[in-house]
PDB file of N, CA and C in Angstrom:
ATOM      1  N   UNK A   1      -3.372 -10.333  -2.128  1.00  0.00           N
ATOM      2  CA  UNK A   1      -3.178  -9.385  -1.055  1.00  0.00           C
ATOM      3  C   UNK A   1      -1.841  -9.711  -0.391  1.00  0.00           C
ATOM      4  N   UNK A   2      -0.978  -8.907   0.142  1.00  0.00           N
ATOM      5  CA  UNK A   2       0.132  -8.919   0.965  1.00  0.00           C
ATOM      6  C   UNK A   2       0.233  -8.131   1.763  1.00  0.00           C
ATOM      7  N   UNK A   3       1.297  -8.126   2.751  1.00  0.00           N
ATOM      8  CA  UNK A   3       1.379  -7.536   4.295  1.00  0.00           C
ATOM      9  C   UNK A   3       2.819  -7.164   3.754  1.00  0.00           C
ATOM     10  N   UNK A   4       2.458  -5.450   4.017  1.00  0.00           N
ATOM     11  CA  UNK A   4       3.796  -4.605   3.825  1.00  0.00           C
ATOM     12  C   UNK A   4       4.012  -3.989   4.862  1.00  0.00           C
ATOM     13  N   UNK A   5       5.187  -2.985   5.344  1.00  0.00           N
ATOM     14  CA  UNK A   5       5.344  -1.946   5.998  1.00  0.00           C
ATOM     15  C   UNK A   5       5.572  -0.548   5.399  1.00  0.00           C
ATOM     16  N   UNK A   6       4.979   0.640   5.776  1.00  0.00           N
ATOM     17  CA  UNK A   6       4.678   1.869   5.399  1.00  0.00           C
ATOM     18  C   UNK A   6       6.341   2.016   5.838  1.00  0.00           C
ATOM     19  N   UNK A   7       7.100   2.399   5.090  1.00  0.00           N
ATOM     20  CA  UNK A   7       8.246   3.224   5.029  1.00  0.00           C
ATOM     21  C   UNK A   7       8.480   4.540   4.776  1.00  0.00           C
ATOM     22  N   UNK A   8       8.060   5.284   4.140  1.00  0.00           N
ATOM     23  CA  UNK A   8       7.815   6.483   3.826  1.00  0.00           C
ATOM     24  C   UNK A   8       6.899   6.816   3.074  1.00  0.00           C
ATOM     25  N   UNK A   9       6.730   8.722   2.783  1.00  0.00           N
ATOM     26  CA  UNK A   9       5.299   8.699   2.032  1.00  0.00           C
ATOM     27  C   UNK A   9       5.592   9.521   0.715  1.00  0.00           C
ATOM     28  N   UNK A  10       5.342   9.933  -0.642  1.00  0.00           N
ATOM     29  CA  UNK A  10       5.692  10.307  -1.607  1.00  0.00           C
ATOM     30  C   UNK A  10       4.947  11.567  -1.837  1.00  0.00           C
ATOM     31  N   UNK A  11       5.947  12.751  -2.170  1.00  0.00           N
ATOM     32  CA  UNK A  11       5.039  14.188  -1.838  1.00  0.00           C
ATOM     33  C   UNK A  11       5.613  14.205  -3.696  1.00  0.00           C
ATOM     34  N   UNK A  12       3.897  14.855  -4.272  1.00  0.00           N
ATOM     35  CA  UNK A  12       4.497  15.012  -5.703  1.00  0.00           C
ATOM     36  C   UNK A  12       3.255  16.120  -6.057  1.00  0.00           C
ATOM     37  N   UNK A  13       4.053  17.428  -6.706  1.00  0.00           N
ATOM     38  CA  UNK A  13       3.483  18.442  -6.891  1.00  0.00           C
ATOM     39  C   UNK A  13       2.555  18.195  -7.852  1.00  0.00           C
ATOM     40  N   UNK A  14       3.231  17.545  -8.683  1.00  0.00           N
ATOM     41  CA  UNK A  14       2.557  17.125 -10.193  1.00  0.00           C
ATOM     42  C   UNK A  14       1.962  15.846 -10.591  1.00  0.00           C
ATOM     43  N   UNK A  15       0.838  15.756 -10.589  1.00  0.00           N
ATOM     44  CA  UNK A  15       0.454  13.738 -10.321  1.00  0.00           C
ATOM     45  C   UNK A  15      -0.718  13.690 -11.609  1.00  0.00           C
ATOM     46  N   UNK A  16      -0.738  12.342 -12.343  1.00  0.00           N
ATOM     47  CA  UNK A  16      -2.102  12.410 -12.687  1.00  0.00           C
ATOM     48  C   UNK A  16      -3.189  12.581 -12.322  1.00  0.00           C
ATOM     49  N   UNK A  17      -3.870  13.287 -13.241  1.00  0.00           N
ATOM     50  CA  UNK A  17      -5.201  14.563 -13.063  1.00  0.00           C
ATOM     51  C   UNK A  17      -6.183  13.281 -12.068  1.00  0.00           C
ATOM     52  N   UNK A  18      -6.273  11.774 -12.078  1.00  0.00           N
ATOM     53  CA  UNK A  18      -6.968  10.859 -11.769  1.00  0.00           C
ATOM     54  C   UNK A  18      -6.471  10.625 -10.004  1.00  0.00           C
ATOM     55  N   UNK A  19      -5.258  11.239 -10.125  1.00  0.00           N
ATOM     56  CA  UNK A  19      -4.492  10.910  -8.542  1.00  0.00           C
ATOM     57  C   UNK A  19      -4.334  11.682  -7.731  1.00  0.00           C
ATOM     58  N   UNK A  20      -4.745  13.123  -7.902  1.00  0.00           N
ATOM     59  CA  UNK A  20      -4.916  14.449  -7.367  1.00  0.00           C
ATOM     60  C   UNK A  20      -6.065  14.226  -5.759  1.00  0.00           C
ATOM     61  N   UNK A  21      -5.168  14.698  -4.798  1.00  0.00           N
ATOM     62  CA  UNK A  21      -5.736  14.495  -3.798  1.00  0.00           C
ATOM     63  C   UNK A  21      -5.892  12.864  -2.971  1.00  0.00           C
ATOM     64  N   UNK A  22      -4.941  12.218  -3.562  1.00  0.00           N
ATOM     65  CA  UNK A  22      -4.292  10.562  -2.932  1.00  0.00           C
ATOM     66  C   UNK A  22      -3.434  10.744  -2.752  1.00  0.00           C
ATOM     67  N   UNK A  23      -3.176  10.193  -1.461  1.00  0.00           N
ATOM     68  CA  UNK A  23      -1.682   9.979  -0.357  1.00  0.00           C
ATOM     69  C   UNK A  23      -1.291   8.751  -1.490  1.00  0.00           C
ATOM     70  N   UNK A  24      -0.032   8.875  -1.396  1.00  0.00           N
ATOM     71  CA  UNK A  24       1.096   8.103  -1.622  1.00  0.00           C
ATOM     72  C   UNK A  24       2.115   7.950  -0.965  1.00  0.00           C
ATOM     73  N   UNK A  25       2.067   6.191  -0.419  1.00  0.00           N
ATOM     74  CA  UNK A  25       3.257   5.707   0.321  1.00  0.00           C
ATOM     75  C   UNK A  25       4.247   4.894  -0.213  1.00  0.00           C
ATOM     76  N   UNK A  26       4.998   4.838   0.099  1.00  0.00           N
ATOM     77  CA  UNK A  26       6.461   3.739  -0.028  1.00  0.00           C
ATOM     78  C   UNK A  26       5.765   2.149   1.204  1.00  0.00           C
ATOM     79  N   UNK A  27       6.064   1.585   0.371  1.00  0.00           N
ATOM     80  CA  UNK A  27       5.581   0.439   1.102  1.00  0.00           C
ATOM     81  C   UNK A  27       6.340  -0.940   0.891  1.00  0.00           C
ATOM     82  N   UNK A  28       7.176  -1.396   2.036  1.00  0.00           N
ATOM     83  CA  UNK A  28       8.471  -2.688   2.418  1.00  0.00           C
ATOM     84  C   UNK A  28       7.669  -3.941   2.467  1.00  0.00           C
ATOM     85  N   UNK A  29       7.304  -4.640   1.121  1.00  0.00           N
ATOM     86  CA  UNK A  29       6.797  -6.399   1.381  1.00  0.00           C
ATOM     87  C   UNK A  29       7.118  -6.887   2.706  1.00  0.00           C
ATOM     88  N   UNK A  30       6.797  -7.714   2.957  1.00  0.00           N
ATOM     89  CA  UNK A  30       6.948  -8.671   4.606  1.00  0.00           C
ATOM     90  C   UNK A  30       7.397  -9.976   4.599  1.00  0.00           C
ATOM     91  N   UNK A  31       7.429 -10.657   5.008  1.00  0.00           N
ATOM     92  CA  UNK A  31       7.526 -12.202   5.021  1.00  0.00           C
ATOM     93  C   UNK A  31       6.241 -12.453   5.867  1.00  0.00           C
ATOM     94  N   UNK A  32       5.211 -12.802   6.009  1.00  0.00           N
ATOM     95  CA  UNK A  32       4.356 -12.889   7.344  1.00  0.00           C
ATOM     96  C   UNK A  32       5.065 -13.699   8.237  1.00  0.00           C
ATOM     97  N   UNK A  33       5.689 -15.011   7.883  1.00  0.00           N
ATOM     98  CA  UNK A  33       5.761 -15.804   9.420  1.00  0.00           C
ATOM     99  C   UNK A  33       7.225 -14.865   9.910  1.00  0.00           C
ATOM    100  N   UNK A  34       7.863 -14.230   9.379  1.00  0.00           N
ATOM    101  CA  UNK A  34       8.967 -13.574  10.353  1.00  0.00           C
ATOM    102  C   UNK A  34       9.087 -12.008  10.872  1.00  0.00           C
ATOM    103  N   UNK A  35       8.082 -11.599   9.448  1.00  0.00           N
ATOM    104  CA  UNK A  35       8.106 -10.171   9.761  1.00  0.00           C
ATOM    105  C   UNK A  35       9.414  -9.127   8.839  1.00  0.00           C
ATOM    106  N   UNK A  36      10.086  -9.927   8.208  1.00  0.00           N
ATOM    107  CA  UNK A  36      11.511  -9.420   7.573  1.00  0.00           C
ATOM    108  C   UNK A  36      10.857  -9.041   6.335  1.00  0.00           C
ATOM    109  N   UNK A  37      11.863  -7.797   5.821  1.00  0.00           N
ATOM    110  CA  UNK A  37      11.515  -7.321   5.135  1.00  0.00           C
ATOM    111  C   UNK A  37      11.979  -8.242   3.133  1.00  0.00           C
ATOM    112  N   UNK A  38      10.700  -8.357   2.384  1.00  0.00           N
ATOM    113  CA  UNK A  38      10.887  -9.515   1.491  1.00  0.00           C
ATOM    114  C   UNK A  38      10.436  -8.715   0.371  1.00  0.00           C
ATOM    115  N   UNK A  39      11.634  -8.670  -0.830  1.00  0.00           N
ATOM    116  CA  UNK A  39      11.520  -8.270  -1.862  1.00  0.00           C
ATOM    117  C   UNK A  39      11.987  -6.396  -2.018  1.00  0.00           C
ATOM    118  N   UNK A  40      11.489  -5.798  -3.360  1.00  0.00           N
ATOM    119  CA  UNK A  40      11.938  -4.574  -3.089  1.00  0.00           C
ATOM    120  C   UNK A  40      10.786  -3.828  -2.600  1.00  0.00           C
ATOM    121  N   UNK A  41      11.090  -2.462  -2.112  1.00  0.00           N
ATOM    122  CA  UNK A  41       9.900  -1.406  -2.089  1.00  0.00           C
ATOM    123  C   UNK A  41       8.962  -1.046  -3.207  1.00  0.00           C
ATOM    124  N   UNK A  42       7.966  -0.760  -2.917  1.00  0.00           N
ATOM    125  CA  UNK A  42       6.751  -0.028  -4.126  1.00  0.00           C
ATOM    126  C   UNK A  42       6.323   1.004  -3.789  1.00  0.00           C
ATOM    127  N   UNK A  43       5.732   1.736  -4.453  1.00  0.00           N
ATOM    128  CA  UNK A  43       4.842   2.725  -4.317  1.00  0.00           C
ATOM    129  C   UNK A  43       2.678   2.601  -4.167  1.00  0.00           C
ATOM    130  N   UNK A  44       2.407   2.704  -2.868  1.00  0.00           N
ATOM    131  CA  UNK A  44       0.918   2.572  -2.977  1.00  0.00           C
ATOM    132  C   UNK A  44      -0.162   3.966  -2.435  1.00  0.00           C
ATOM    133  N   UNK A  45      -1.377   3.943  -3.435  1.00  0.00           N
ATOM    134  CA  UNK A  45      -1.920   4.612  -3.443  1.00  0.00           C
ATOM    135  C   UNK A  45      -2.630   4.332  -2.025  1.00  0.00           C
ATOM    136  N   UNK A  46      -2.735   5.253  -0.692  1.00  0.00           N
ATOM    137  CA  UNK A  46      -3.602   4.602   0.190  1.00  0.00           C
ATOM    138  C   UNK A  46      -4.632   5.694   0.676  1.00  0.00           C
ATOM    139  N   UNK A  47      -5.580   4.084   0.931  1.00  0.00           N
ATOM    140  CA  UNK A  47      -6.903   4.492   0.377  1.00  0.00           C
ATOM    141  C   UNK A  47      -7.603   4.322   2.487  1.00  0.00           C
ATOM    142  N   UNK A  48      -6.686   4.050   2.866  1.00  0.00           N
ATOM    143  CA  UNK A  48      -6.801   4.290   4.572  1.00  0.00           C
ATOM    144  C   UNK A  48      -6.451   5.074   6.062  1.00  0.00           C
ATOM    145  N   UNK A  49      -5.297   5.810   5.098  1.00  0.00           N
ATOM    146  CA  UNK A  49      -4.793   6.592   6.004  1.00  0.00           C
ATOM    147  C   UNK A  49      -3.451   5.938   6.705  1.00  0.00           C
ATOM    148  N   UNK A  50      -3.041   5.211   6.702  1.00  0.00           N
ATOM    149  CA  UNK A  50      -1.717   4.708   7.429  1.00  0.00           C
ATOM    150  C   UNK A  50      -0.728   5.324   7.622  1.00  0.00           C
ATOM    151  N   UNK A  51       0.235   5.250   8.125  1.00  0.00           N
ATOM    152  CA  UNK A  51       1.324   6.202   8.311  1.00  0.00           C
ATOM    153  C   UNK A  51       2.696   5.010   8.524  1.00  0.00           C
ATOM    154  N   UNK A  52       3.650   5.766   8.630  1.00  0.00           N
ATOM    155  CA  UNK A  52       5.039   5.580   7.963  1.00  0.00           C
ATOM    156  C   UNK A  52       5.422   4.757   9.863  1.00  0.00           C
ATOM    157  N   UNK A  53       5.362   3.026   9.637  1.00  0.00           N
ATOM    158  CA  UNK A  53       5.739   2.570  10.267  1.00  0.00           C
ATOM    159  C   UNK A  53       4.779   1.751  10.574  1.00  0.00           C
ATOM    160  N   UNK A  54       3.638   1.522  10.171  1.00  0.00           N
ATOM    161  CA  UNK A  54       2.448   0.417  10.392  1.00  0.00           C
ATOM    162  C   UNK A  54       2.212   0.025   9.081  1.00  0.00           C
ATOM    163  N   UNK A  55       2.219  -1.802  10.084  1.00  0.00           N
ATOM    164  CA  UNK A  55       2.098  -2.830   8.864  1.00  0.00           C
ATOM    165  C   UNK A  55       0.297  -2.317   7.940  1.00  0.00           C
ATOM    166  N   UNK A  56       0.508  -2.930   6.968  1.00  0.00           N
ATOM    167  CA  UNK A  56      -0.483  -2.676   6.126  1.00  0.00           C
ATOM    168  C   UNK A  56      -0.979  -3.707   5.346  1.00  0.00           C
ATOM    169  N   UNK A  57      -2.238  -3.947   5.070  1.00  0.00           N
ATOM    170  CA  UNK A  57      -2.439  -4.993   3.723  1.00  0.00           C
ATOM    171  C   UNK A  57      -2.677  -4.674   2.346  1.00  0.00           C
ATOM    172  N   UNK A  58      -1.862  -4.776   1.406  1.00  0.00           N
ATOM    173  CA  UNK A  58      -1.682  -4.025   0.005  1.00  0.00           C
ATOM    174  C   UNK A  58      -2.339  -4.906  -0.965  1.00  0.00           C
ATOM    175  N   UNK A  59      -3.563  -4.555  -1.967  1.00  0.00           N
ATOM    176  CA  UNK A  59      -4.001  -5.225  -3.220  1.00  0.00           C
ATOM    177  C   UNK A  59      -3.222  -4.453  -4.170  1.00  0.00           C
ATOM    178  N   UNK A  60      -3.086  -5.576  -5.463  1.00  0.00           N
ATOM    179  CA  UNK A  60      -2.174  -5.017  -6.540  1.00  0.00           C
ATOM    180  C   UNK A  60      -3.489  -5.395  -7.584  1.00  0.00           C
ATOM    181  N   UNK A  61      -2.796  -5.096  -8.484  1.00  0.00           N
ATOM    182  CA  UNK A  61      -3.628  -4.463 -10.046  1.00  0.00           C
ATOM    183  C   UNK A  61      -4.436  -3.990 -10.237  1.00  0.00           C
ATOM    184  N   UNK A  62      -5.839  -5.099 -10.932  1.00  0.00           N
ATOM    185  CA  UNK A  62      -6.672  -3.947 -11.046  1.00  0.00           C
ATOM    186  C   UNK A  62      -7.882  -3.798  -9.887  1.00  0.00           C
ATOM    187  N   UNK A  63      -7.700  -5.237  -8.962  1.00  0.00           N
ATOM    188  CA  UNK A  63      -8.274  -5.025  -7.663  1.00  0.00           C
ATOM    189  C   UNK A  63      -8.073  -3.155  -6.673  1.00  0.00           C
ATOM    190  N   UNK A  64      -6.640  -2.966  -7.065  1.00  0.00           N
ATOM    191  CA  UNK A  64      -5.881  -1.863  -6.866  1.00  0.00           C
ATOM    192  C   UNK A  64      -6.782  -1.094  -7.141  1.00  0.00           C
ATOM    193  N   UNK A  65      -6.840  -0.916  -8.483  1.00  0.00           N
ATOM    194  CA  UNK A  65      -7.804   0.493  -8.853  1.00  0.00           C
ATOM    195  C   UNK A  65      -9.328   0.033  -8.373  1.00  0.00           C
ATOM    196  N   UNK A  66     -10.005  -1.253  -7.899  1.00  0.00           N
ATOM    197  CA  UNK A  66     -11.402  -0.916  -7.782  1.00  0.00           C
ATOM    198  C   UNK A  66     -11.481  -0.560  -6.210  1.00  0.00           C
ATOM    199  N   UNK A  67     -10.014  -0.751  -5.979  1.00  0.00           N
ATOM    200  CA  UNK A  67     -10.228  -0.465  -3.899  1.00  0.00           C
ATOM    201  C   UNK A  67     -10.569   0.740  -3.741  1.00  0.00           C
ATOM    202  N   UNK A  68      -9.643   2.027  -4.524  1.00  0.00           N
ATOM    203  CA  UNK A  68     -10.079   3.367  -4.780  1.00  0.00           C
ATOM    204  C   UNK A  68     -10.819   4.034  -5.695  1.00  0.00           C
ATOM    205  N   UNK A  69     -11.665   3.326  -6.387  1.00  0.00           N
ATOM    206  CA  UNK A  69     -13.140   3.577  -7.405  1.00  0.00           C
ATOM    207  C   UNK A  69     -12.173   4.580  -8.343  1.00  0.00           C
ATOM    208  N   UNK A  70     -11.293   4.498  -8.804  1.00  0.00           N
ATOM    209  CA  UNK A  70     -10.434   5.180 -10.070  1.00  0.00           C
ATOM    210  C   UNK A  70     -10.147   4.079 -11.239  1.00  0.00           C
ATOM    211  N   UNK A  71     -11.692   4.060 -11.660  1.00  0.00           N
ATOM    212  CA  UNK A  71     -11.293   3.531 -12.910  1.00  0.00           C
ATOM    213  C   UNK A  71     -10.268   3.907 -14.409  1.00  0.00           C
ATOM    214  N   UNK A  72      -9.223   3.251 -15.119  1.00  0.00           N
ATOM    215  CA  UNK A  72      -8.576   3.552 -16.055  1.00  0.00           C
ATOM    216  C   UNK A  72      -7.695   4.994 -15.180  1.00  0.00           C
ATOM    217  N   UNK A  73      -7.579   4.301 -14.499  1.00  0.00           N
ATOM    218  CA  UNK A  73      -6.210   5.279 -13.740  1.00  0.00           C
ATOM    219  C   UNK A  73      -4.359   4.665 -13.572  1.00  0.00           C
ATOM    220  N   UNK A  74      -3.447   5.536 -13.270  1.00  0.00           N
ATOM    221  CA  UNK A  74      -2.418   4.354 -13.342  1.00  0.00           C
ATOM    222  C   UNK A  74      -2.288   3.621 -11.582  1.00  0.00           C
ATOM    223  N   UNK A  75      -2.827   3.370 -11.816  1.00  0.00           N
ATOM    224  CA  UNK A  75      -2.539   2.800 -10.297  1.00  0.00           C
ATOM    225  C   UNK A  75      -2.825   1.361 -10.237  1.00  0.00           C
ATOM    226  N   UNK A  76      -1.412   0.744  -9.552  1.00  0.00           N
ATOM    227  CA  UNK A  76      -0.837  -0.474  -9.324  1.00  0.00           C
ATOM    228  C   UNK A  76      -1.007  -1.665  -8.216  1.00  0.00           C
ATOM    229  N   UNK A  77      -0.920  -0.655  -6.833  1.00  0.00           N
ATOM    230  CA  UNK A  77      -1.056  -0.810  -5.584  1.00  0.00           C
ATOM    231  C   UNK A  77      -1.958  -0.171  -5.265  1.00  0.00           C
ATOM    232  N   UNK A  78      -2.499  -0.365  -4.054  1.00  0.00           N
ATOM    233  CA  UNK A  78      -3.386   0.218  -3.017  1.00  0.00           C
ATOM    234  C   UNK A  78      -3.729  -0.713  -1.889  1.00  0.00           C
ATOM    235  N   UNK A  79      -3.526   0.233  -0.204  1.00  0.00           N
ATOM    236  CA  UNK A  79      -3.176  -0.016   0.714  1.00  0.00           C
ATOM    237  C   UNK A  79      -4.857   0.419   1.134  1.00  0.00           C
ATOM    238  N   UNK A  80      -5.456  -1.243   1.492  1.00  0.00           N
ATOM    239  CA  UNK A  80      -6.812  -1.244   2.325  1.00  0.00           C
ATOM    240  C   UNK A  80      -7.041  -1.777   3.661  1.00  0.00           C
ATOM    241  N   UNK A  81      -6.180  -1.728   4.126  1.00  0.00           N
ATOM    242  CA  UNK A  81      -6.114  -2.044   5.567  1.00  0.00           C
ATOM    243  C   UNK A  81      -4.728  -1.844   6.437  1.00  0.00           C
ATOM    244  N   UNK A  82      -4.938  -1.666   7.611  1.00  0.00           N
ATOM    245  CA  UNK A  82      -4.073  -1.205   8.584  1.00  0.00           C
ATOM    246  C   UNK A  82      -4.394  -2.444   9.840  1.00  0.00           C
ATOM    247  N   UNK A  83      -3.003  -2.984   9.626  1.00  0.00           N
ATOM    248  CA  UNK A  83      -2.764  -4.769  10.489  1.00  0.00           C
ATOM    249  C   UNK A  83      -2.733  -3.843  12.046  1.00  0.00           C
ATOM    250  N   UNK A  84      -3.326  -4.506  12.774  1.00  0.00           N
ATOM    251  CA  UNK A  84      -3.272  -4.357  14.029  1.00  0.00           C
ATOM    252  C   UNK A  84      -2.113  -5.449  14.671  1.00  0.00           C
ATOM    253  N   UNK A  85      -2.801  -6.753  14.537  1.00  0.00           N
ATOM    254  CA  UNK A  85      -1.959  -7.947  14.481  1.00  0.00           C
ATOM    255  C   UNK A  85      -2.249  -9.313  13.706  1.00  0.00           C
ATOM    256  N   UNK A  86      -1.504  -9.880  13.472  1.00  0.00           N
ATOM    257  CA  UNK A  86      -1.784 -11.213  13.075  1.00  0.00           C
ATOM    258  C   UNK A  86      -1.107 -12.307  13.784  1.00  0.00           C
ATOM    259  N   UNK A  87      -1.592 -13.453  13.601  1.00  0.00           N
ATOM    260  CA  UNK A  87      -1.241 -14.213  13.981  1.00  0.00           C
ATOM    261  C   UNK A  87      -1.031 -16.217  12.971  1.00  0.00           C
ATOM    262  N   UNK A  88      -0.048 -16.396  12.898  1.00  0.00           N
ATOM    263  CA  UNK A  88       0.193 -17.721  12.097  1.00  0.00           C
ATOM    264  C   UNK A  88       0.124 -18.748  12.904  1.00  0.00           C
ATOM    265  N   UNK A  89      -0.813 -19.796  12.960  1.00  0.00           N
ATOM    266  CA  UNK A  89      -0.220 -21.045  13.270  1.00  0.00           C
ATOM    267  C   UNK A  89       0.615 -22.065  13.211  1.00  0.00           C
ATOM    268  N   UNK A  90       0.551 -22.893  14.163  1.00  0.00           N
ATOM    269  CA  UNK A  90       1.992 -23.189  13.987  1.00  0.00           C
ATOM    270  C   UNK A  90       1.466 -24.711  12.961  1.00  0.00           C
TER     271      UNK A  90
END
């Protein structure tokens, strides 16, 4: 699991027949202890509703596909939670 930020959201007329009717976001890795943005952008299927500017917690592979019950689908990412806050010790 990792802590991304919703950057934008992906509008696509034409999607697999398995992805029809899933939001798709752009989603910025994190660093947790700083908050900076770490690594490149992805694309996630979300399965919570988030919007473009709240942190998020993203599962990848095939955890990915069992977060949104789309089995043998292409999906990589998927966004199951919406961070309120966290906190690291020191």
């Amino acid at each position: 699991m990792l802590i991304g930020l919703v950057i934008g959201t992906v509008v696509a007329s034409r999607k697999h027949e398995r992805l029809v009717g899933s939001k798709i976001q752009i989603v910025q890795p994190l660093d947790p202890r700083s908050s900076a943005p770490q690594g490149s952008p992805f694309v996630a299927v979300d399965a919570v509703g988030a919007g473009v500017g709240e942190q998020v917690l993203v599962v990848q592979g095939s955890a990915a596909r069992t977060a949104v019950d789309i089995e043998n689908s292409p999906v990589d990412a998927t966004i199951v939670g919406i961070i309120d806050q966290f906190e690291i010790g020191a």
